[in-house]
C-alpha atoms as a PDB file:
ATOM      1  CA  UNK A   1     111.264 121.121  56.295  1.00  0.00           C
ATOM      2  CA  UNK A   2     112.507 123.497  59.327  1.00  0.00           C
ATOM      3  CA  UNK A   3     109.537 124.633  59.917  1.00  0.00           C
ATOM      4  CA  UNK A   4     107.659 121.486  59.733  1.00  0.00           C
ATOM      5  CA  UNK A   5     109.568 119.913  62.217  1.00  0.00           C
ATOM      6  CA  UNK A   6     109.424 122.961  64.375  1.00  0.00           C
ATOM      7  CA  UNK A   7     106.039 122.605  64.101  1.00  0.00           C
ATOM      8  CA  UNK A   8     105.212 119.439  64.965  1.00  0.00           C
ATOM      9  CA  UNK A   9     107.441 119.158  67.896  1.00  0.00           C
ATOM     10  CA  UNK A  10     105.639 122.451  69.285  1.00  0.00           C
ATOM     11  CA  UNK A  11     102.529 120.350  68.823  1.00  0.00           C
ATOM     12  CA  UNK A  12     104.146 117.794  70.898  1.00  0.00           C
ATOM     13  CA  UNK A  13     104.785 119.918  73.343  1.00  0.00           C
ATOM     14  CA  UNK A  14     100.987 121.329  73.454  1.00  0.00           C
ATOM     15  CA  UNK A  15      99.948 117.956  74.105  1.00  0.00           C
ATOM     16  CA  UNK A  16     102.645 117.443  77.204  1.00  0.00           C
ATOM     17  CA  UNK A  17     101.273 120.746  78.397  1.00  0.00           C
ATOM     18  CA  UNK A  18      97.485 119.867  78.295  1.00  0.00           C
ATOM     19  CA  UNK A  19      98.015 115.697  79.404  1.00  0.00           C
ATOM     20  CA  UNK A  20      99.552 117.401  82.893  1.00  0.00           C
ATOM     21  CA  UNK A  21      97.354 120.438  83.006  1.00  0.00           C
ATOM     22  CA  UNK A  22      94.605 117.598  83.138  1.00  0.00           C
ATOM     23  CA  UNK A  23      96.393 115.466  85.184  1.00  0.00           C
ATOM     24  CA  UNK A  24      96.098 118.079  87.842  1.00  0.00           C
ATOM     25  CA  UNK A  25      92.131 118.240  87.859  1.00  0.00           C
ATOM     26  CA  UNK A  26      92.133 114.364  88.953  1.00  0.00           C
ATOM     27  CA  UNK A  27      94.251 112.105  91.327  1.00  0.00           C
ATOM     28  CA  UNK A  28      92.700 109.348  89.443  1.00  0.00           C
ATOM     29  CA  UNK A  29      93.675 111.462  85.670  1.00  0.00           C
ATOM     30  CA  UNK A  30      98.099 111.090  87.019  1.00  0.00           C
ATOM     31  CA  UNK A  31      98.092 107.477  87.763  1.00  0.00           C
ATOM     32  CA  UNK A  32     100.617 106.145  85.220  1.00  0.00           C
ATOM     33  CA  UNK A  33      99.521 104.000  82.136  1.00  0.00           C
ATOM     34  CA  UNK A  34     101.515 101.333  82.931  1.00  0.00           C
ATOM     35  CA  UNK A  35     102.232 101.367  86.542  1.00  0.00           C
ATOM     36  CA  UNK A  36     104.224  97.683  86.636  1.00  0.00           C
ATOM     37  CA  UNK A  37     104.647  95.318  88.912  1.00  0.00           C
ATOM     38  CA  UNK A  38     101.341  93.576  88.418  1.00  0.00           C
ATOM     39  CA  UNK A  39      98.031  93.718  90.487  1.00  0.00           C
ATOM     40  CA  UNK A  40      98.332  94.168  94.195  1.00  0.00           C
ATOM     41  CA  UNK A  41      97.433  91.098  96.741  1.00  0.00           C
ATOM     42  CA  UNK A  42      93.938  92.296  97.977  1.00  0.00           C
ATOM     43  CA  UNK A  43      94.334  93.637 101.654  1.00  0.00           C
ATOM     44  CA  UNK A  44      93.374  91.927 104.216  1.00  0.00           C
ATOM     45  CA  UNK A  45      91.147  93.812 106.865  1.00  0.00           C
ATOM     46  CA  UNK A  46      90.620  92.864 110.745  1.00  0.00           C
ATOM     47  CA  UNK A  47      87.356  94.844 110.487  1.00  0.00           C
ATOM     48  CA  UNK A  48      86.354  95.089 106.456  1.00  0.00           C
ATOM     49  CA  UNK A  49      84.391  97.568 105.110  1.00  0.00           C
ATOM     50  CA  UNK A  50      81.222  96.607 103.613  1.00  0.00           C
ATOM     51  CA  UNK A  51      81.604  96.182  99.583  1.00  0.00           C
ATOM     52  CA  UNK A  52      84.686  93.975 100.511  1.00  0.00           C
ATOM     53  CA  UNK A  53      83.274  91.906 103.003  1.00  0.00           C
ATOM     54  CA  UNK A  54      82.685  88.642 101.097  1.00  0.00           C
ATOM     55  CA  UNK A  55      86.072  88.036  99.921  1.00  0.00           C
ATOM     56  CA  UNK A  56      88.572  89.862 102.917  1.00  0.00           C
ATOM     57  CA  UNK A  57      90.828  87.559 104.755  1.00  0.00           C
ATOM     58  CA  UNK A  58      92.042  87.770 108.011  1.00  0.00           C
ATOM     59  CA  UNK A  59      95.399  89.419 108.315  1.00  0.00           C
ATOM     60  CA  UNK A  60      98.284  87.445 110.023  1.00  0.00           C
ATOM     61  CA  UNK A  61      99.865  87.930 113.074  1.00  0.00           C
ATOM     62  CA  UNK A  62     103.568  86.871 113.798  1.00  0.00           C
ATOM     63  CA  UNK A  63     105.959  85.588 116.747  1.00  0.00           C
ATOM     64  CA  UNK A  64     109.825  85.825 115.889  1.00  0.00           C
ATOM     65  CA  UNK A  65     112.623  85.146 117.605  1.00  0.00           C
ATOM     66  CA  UNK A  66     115.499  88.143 117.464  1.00  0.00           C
ATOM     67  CA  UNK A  67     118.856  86.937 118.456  1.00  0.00           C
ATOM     68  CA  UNK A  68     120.978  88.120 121.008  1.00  0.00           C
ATOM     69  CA  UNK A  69     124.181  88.032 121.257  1.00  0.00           C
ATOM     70  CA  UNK A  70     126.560  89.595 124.588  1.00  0.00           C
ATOM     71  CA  UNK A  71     123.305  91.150 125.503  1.00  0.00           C
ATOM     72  CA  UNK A  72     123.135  92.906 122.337  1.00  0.00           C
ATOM     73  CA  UNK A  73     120.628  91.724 119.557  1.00  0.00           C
ATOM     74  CA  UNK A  74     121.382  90.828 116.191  1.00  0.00           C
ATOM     75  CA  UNK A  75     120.261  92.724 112.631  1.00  0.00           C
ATOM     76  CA  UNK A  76     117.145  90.636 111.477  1.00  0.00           C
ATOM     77  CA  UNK A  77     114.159  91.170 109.195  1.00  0.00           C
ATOM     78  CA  UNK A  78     110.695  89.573 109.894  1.00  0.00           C
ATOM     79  CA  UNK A  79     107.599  89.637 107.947  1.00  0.00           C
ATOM     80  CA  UNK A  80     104.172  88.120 108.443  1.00  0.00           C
ATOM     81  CA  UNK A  81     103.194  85.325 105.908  1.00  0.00           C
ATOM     82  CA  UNK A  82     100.895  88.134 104.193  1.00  0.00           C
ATOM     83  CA  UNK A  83     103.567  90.952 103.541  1.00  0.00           C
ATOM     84  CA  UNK A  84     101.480  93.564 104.935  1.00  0.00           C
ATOM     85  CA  UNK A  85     103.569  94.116 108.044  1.00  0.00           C
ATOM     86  CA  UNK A  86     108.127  94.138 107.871  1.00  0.00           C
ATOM     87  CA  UNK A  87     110.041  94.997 110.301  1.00  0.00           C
ATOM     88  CA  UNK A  88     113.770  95.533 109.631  1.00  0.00           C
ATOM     89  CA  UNK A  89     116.568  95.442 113.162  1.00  0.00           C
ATOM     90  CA  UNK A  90     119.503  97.304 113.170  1.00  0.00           C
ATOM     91  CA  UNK A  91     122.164  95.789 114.863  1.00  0.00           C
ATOM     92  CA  UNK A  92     122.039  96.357 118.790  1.00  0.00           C
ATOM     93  CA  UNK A  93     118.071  97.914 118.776  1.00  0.00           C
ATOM     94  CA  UNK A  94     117.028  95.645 122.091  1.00  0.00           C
ATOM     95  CA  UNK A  95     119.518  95.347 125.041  1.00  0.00           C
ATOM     96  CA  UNK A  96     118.690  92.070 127.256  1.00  0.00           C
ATOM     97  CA  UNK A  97     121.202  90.740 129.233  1.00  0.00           C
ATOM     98  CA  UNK A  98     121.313  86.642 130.461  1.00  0.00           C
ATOM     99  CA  UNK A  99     119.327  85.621 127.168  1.00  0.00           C
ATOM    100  CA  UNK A 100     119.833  84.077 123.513  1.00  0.00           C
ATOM    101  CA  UNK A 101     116.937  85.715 122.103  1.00  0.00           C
ATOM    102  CA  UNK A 102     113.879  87.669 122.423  1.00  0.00           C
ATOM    103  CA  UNK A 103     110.614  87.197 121.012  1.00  0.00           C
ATOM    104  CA  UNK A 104     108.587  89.680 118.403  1.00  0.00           C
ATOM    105  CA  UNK A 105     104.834  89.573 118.232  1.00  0.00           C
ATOM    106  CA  UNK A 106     103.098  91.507 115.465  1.00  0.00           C
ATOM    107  CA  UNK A 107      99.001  91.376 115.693  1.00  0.00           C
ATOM    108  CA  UNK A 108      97.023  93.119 113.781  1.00  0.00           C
ATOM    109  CA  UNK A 109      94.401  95.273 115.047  1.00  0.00           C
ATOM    110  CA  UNK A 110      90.799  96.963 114.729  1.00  0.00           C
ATOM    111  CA  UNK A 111      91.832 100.936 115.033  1.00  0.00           C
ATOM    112  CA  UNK A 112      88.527 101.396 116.339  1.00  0.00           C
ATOM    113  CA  UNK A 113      89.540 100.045 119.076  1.00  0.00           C
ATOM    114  CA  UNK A 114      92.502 102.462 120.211  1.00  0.00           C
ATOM    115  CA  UNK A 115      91.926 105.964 120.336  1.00  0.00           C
ATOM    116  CA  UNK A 116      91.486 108.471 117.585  1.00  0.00           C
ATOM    117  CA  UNK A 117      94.114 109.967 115.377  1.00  0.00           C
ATOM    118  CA  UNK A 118      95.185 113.462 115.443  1.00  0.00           C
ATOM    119  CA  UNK A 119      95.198 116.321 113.490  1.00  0.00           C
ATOM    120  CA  UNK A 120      91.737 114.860 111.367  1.00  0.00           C
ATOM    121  CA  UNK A 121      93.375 111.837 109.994  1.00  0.00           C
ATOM    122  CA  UNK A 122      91.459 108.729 108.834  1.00  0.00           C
ATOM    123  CA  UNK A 123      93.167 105.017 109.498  1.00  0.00           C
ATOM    124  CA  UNK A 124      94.020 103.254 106.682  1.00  0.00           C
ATOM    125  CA  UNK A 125      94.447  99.646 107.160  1.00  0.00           C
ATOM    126  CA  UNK A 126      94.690  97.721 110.349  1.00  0.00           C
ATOM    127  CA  UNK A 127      96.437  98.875 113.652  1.00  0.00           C
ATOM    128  CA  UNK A 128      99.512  96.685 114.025  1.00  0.00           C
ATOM    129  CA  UNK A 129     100.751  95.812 118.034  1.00  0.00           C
ATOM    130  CA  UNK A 130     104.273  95.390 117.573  1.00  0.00           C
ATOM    131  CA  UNK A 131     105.298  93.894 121.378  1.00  0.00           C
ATOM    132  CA  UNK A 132     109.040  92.511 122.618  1.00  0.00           C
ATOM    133  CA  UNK A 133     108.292  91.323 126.541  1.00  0.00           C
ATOM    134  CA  UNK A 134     109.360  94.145 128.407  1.00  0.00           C
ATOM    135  CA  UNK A 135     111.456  96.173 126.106  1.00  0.00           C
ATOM    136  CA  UNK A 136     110.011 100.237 125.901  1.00  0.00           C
ATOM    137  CA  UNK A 137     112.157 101.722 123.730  1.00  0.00           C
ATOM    138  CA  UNK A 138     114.991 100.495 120.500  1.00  0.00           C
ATOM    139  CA  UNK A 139     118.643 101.465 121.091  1.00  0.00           C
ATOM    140  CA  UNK A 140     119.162 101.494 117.436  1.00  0.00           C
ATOM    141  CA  UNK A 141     116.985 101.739 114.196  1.00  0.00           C
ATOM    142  CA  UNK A 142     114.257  99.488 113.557  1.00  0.00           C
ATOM    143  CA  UNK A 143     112.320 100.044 109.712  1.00  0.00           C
ATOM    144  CA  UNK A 144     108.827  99.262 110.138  1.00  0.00           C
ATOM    145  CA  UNK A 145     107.212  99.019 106.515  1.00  0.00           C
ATOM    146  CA  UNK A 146     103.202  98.619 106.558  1.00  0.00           C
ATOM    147  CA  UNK A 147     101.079  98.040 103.916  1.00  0.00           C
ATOM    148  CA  UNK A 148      98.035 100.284 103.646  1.00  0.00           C
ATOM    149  CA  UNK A 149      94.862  99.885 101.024  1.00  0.00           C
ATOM    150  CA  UNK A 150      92.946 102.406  98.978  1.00  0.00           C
ATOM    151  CA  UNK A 151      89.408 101.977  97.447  1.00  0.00           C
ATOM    152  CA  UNK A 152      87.292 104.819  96.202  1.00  0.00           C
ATOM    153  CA  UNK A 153      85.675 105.303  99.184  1.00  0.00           C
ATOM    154  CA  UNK A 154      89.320 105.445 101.068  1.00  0.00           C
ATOM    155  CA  UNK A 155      91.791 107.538  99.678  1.00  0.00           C
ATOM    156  CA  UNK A 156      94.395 110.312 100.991  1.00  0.00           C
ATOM    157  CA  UNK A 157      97.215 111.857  98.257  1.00  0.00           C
ATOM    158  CA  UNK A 158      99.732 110.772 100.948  1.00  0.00           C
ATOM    159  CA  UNK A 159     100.063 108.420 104.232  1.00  0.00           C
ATOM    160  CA  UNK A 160     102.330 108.517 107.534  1.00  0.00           C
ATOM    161  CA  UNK A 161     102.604 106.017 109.629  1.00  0.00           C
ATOM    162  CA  UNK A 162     101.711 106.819 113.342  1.00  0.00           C
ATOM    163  CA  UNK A 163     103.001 105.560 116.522  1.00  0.00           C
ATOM    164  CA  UNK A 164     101.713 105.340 119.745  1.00  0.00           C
ATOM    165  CA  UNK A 165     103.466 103.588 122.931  1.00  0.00           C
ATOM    166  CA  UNK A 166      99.629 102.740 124.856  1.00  0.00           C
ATOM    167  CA  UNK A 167      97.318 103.161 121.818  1.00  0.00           C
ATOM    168  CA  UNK A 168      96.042 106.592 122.888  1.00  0.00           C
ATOM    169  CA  UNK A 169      98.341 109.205 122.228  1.00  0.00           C
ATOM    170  CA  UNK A 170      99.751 109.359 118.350  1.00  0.00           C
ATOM    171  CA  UNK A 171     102.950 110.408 117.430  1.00  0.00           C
ATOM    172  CA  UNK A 172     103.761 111.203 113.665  1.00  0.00           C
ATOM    173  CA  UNK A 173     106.533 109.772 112.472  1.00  0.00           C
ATOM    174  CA  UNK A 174     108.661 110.840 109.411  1.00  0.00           C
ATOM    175  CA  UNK A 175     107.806 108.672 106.537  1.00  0.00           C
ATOM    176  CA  UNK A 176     108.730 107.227 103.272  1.00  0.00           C
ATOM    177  CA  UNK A 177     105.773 106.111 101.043  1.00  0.00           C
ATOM    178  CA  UNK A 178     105.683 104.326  97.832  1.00  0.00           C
ATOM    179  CA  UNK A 179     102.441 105.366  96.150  1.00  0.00           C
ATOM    180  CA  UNK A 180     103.299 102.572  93.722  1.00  0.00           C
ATOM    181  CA  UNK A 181     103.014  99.788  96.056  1.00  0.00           C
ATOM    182  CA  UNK A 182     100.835 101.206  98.793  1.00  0.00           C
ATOM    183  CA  UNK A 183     103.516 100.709 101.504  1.00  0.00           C
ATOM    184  CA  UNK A 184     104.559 103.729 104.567  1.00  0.00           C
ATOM    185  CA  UNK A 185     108.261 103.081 105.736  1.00  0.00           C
ATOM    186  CA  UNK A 186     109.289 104.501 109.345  1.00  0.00           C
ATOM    187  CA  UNK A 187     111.344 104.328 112.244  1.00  0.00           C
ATOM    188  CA  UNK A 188     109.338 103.543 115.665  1.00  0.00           C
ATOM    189  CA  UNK A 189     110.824 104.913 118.665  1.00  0.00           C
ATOM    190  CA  UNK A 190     109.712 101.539 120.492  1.00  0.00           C
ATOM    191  CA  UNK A 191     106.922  98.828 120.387  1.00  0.00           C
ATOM    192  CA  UNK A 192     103.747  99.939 120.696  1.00  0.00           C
ATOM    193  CA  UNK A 193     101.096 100.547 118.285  1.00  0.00           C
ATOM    194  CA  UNK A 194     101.634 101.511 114.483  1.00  0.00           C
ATOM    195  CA  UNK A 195      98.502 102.799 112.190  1.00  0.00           C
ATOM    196  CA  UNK A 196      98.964 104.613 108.556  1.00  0.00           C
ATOM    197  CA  UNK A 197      97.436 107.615 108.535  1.00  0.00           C
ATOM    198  CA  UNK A 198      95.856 110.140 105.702  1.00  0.00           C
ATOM    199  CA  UNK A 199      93.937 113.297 104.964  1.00  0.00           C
ATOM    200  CA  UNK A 200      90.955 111.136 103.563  1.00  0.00           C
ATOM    201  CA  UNK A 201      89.666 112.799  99.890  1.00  0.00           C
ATOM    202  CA  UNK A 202      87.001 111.545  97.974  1.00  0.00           C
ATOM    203  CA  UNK A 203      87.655 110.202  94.145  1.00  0.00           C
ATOM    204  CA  UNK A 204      84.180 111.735  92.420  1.00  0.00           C
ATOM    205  CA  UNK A 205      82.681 108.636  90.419  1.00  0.00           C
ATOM    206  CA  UNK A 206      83.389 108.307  86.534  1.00  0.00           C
ATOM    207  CA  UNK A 207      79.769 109.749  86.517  1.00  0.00           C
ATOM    208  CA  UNK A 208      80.312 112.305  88.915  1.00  0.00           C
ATOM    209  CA  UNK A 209      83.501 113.287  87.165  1.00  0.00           C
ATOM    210  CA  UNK A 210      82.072 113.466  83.908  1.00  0.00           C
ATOM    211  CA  UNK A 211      78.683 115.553  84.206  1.00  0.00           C
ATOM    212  CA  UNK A 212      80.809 118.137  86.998  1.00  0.00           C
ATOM    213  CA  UNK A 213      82.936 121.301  85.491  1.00  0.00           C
ATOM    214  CA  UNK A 214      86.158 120.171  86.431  1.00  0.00           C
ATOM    215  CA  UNK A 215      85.038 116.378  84.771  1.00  0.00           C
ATOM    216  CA  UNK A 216      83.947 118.621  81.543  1.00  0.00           C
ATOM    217  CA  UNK A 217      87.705 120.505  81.460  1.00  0.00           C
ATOM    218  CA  UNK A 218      89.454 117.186  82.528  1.00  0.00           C
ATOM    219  CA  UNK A 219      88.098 115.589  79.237  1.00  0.00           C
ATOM    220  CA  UNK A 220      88.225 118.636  76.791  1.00  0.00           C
ATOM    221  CA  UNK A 221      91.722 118.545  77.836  1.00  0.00           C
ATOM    222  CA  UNK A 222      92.309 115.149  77.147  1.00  0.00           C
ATOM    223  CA  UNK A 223      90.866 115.217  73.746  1.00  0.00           C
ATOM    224  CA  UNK A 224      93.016 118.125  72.753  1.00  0.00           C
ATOM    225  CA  UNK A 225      95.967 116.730  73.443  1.00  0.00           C
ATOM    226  CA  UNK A 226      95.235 113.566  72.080  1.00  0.00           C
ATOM    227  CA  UNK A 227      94.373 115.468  68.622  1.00  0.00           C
ATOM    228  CA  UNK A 228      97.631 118.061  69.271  1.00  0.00           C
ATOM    229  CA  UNK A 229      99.470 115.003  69.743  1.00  0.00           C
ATOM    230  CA  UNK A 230      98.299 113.212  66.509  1.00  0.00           C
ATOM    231  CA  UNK A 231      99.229 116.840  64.600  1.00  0.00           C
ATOM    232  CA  UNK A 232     102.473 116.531  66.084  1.00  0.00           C
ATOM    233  CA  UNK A 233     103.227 112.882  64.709  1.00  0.00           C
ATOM    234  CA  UNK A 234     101.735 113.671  61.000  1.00  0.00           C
ATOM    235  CA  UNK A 235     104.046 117.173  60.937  1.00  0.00           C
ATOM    236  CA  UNK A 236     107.122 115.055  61.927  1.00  0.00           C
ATOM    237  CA  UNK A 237     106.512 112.280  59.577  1.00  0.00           C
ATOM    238  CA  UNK A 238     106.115 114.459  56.934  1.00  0.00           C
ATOM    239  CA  UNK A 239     108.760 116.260  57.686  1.00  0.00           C
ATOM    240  CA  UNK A 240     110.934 113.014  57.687  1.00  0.00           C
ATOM    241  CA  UNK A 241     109.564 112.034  53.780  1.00  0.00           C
ATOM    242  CA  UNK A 242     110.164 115.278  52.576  1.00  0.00           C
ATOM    243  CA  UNK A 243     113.610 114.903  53.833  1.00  0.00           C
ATOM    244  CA  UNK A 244     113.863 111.769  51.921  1.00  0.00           C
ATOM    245  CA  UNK A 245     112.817 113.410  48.844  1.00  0.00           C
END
C-alpha cells in the first residue's frame, strides 16, 4: 500500500511539473481556471480600435471638488462614473490658501495626441489629463489607479503607468498592477498627464498556436499531465480500498 501511495502522489507531482512547464510556453496557457470576480466592464476607448468599434463607449470625464481646510486640503477619493480612472488624496497633497475647495478635472484622452512613450512602449488605454487650476506639484501622496484593456491584438506581460507634466516628456513611475483586474496603481508627482504603458507581445492565434512547435509541446504537455494526473488519482484510490481491506 506504501508504495502505491508513493506512487501515485509522484504521479501527482509529474502532472504539477508538466501543467507549469506548459504554462511557461503561453501567457494565454497560466491564466487561472477560475479567475473570479466575474467578467470585466468592456473598456471604453476615446479612439477605439477597429474590431471594437461598434459597441465602445465614450469614457467619462470628471469635475470634483477637494476640500480645503486652513489652506490645507482634505483626504478624498474620486472616481469617474465608469471606474476606469480613481484618484485617492492624502491628507494635505494641494496647499491653497483663502479658499474652501479646489476643483479636480479628469478627461480622458487620445494618446495619439501627446507625444510618444519612451523606451518602445505601446499605450494601453486612454491618456487621462488630471488638472487642479494652478497647482504643479502634490505636497503629499495622491494614488492614481487606471484601468487599462487587453485584446489579442494588445497585450504586454506587465503595465506602468507613465506621467508626464506637458504631455511630451514621460516619466515612469513605480507601479502596482493587478493582472486580475487590469488596473496600474501609482503615485503622480503632480497633475499632468497619466498613460499605462507596456512592452506590447503578440498572443499567436489558437491556430497559430496549435500548428507552431512551441503550440505542438504546449499541448503534448497538457495531455500528459492530464493522463499523469488521472494515474495519480486511480493509484491513490486504490491505495485507499486496499487500506480498507
Amino acid at each position: 500500500m506504501r508504495r502505491t501511495v508513493a506512487t501515485g502522489l509522484a504521479v501527482v507531482a509529474i502532472f504539477a511539473a508538466l501543467a507549469a512547464l506548459s504554462g511557461s510556453l503561453s501567457p494565454l496557457a497560466r491564466r487561472p481556471v477560475l479567475d473570479g470576480g466575474g467578467p470585466l466592464v468592456p473598456y471604453r476607448w476615446v479612439s477605439p480600435p477597429p474590431e471594437v468599434v461598434g459597441g465602445n463607449q465614450q469614457p467619462s470625464s470628471g469635475a470634483f471638488q477637494l476640500p480645503i481646510s486652513n489652506g490645507s486640503s482634505e483626504p478624498k477619493t474620486f472616481f469617474t462614473s465608469d471606474g476606469q480612472t480613481t484618484l485617492i488624496f492624502n491628507k494635505g497633497a494641494v496647499h491653497k490658501d483663502g479658499v474652501n475647495s479646489v476643483e479636480v478635472d479628469v478627461n480622458p484622452l487620445d494618446p495619439a495626441t501627446l507625444a510618444p512613450l519612451p523606451n518602445g512602449l505601446s499605450p494601453f488605454g486612454n491618456a487621462v489629463h488630471l488638472q487642479i487650476g494652478d497647482v504643479t506639484s502634490f505636497e503629499s501622496n495622491v494614488r492614481a489607479v487606471v484601468v487599462y484593456p487587453e485584446t489579442i491584438d494588445l497585450h504586454a506581460l506587465s503595465h506602468d503607468l507613465m506621467w508626464s507634466a506637458d504631455g511630451q516628456t514621460w516619466q515612469q513611475l513605480k507601479t502596482d498592477e493587478s493582472l486580475l483586474q487590469q488596473q496600474v496603481y501609482a503615485n503622480p508627482p503632480g497633475p499632468g498627464y497619466l498613460l499605462v504603458g507596456g512592452i506590447r507581445k503578440e498572443i499567436p492565434s489558437p491556430g497559430a498556436v496549435s500548428g507552431g512547435r512551441s503550440g505542438t509541446i504546449s499541448t503534448v504537455l497538457l495531455v500528459l499531465s492530464g493522463v499523469s494526473f488521472l494515474l495519480g488519482i486511480g493509484f491513490l484510490l486504490r491505495a485507499r480500498q486496499a487500506g480498507r481491506a
